[in-house]
N, C-alpha and C. Protein backbone atom coordinates (compact mmCIF):
# COMPACT_ATOMS: atom_id res chain seq x y z
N UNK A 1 -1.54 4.16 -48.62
CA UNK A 1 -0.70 5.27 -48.24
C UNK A 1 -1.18 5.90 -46.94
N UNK A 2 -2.59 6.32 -46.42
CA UNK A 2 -2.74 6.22 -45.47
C UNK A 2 -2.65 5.73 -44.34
N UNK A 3 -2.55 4.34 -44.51
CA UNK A 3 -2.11 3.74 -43.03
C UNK A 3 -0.74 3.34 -42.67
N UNK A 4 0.32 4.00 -43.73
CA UNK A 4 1.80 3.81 -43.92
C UNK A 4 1.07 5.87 -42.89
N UNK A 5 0.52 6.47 -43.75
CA UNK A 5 0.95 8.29 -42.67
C UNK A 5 0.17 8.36 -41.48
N UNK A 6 -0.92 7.06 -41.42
CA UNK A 6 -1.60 7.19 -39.99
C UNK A 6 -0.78 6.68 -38.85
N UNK A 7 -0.01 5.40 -39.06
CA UNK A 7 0.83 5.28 -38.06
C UNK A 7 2.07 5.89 -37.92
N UNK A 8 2.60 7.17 -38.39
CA UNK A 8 3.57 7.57 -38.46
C UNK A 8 3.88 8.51 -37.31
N UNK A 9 2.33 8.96 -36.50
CA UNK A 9 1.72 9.64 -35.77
C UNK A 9 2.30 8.50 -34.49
N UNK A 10 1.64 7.82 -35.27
CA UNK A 10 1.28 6.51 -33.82
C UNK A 10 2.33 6.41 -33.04
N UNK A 11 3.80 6.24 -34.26
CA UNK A 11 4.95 5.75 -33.91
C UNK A 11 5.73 6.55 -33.14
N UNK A 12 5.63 7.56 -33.63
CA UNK A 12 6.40 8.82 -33.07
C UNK A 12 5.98 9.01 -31.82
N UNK A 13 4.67 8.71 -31.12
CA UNK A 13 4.16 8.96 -30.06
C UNK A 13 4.35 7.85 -29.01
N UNK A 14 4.45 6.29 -29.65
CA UNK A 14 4.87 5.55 -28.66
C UNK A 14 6.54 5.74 -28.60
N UNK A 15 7.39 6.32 -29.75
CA UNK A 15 8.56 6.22 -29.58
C UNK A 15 9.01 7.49 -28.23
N UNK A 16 8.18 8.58 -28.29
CA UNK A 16 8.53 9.34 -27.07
C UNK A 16 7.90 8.73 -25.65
N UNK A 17 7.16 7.65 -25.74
CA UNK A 17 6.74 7.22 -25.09
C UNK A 17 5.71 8.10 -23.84
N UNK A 18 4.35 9.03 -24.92
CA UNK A 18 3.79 9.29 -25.02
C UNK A 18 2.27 9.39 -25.29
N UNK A 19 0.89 9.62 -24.02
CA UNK A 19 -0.26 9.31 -24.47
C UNK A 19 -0.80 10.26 -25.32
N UNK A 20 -1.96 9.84 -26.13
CA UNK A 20 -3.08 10.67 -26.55
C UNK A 20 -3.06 12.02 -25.67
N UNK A 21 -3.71 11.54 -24.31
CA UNK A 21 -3.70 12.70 -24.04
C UNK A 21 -3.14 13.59 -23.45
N UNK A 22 -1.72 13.23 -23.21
CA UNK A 22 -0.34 14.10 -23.33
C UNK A 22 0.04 15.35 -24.38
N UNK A 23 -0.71 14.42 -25.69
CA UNK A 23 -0.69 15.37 -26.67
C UNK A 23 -1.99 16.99 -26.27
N UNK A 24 -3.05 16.05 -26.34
CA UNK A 24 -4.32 17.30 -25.50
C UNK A 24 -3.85 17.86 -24.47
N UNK A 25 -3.21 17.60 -23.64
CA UNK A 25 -2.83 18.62 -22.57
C UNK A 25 -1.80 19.98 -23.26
N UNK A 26 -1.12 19.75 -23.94
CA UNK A 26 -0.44 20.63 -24.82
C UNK A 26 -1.30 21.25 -26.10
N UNK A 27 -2.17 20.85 -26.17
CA UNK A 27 -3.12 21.24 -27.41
C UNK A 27 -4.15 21.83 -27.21
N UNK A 28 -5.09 22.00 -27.76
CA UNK A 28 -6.09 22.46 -28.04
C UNK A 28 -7.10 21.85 -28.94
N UNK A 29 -6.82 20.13 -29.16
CA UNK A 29 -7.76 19.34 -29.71
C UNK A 29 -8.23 17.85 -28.98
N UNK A 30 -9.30 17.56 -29.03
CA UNK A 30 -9.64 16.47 -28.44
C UNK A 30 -8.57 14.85 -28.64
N UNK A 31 -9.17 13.77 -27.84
CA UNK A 31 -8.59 13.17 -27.78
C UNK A 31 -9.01 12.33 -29.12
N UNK A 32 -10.16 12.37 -29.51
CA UNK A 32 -10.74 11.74 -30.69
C UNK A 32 -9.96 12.30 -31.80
N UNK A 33 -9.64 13.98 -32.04
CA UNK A 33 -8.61 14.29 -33.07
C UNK A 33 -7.54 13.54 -33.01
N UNK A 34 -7.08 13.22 -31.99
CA UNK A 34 -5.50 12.77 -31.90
C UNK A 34 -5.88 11.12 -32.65
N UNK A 35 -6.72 10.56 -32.21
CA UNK A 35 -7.04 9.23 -32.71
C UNK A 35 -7.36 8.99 -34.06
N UNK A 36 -8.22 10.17 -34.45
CA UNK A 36 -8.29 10.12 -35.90
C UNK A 36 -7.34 10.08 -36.64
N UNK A 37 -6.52 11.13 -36.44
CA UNK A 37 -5.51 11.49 -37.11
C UNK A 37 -4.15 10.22 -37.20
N UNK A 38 -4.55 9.54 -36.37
CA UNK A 38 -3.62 8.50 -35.97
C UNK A 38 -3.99 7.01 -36.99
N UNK A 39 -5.13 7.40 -37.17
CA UNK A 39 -6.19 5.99 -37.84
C UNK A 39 -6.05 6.42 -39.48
N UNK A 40 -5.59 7.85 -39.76
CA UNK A 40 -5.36 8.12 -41.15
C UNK A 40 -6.45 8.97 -41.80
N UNK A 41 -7.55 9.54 -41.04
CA UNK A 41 -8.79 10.28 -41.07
C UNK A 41 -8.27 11.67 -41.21
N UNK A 42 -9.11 12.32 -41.94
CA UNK A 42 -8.50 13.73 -41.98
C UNK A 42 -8.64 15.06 -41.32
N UNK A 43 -7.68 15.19 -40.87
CA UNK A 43 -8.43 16.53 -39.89
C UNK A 43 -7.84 18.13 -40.58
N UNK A 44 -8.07 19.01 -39.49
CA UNK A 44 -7.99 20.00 -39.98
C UNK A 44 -6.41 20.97 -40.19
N UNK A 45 -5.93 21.25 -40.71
CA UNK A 45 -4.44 21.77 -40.72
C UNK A 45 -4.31 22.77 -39.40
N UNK A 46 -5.26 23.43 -38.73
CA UNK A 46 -5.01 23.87 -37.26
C UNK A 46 -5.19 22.58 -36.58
N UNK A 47 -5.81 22.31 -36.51
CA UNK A 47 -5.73 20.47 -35.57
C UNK A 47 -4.30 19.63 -35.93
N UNK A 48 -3.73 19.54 -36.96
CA UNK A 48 -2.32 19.28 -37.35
C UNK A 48 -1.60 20.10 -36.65
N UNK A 49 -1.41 21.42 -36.95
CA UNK A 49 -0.14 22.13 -36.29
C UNK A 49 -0.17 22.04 -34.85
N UNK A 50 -1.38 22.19 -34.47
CA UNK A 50 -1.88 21.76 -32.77
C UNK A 50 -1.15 21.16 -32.43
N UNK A 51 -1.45 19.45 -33.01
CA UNK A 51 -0.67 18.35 -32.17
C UNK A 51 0.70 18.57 -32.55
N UNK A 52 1.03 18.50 -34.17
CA UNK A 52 2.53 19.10 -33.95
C UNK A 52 3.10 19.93 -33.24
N UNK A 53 2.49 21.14 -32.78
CA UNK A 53 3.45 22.20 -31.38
C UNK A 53 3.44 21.35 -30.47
N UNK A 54 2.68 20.37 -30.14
CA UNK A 54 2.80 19.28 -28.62
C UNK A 54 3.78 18.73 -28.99
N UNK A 55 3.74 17.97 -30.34
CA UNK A 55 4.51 16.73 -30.46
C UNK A 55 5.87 17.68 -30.02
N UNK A 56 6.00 18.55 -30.76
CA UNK A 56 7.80 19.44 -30.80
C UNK A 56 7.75 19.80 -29.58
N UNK A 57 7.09 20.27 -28.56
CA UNK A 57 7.07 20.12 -27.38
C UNK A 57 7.94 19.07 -26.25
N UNK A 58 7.06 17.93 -26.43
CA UNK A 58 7.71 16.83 -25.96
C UNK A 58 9.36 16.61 -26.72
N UNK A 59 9.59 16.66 -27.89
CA UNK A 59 10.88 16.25 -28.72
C UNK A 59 11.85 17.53 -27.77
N UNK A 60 11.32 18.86 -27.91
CA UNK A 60 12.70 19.98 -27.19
C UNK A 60 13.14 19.51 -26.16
N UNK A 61 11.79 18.48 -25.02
CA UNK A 61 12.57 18.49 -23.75
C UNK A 61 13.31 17.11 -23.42
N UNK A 62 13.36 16.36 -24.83
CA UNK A 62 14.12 15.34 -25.18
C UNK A 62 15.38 15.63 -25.99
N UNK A 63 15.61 17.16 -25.75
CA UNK A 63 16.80 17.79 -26.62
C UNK A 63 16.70 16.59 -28.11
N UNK A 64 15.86 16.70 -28.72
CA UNK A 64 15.73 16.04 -29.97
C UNK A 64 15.17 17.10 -30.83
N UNK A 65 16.15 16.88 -32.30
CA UNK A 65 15.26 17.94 -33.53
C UNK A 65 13.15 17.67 -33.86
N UNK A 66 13.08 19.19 -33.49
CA UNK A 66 11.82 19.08 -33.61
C UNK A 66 11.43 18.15 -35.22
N UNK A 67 9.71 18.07 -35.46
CA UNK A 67 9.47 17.45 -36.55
C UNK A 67 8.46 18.49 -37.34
N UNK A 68 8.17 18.05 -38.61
CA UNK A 68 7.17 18.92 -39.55
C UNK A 68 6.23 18.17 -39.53
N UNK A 69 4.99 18.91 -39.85
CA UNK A 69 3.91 18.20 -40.66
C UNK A 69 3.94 16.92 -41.42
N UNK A 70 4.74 16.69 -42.18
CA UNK A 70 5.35 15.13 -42.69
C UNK A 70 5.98 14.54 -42.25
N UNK A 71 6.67 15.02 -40.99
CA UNK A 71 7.25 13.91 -40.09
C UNK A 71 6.05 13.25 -39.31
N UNK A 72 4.80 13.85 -39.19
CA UNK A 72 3.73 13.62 -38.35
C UNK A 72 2.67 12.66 -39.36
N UNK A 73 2.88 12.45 -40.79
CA UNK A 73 1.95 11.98 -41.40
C UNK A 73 0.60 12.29 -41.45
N UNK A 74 0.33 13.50 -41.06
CA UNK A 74 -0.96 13.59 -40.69
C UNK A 74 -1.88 13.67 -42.66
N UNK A 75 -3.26 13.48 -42.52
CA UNK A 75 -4.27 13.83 -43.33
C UNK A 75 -4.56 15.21 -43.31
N UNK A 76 -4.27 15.82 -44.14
CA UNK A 76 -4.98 17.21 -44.55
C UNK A 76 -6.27 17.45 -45.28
């Protein structure tokens, strides 16, 4: 089940066609969080919402519906 919610991260990020550290420039977590979290490792629920405000970031200026926490698969 983890590596079905670690790449869910992954996907969403090559589907905006988006780096790692695209996400850190909008965030406030390293690039190793973003990787972890991507690999299915668990991080912290402020390190989640983090990259999620980036991820919804990038999605508004793709006039696309933002995503949740489970759209992101992340590990809590």
């Amino acid at each position: 089940m983890q590596v079905t919610s670690a790449s869910a991260l992954l996907r969403l990020r090559e589907r905006l066609d988006i780096t790692r550290e695209d996400i850190v420039r909008r965030s406030a977590v390293s690039v190793a969080t973003v990787r972890n979290a991507e690999k299915g490792a668990k991080v912290t629920r402020r390190s989640a919402l983090q990259i999620l405000h980036a991820v919804n970031s990038h999605l508004r200026e793709g006039n696309q519906p933002e995503g949740t926490l489970n759209d992101l698969g992340v590990v809590l």
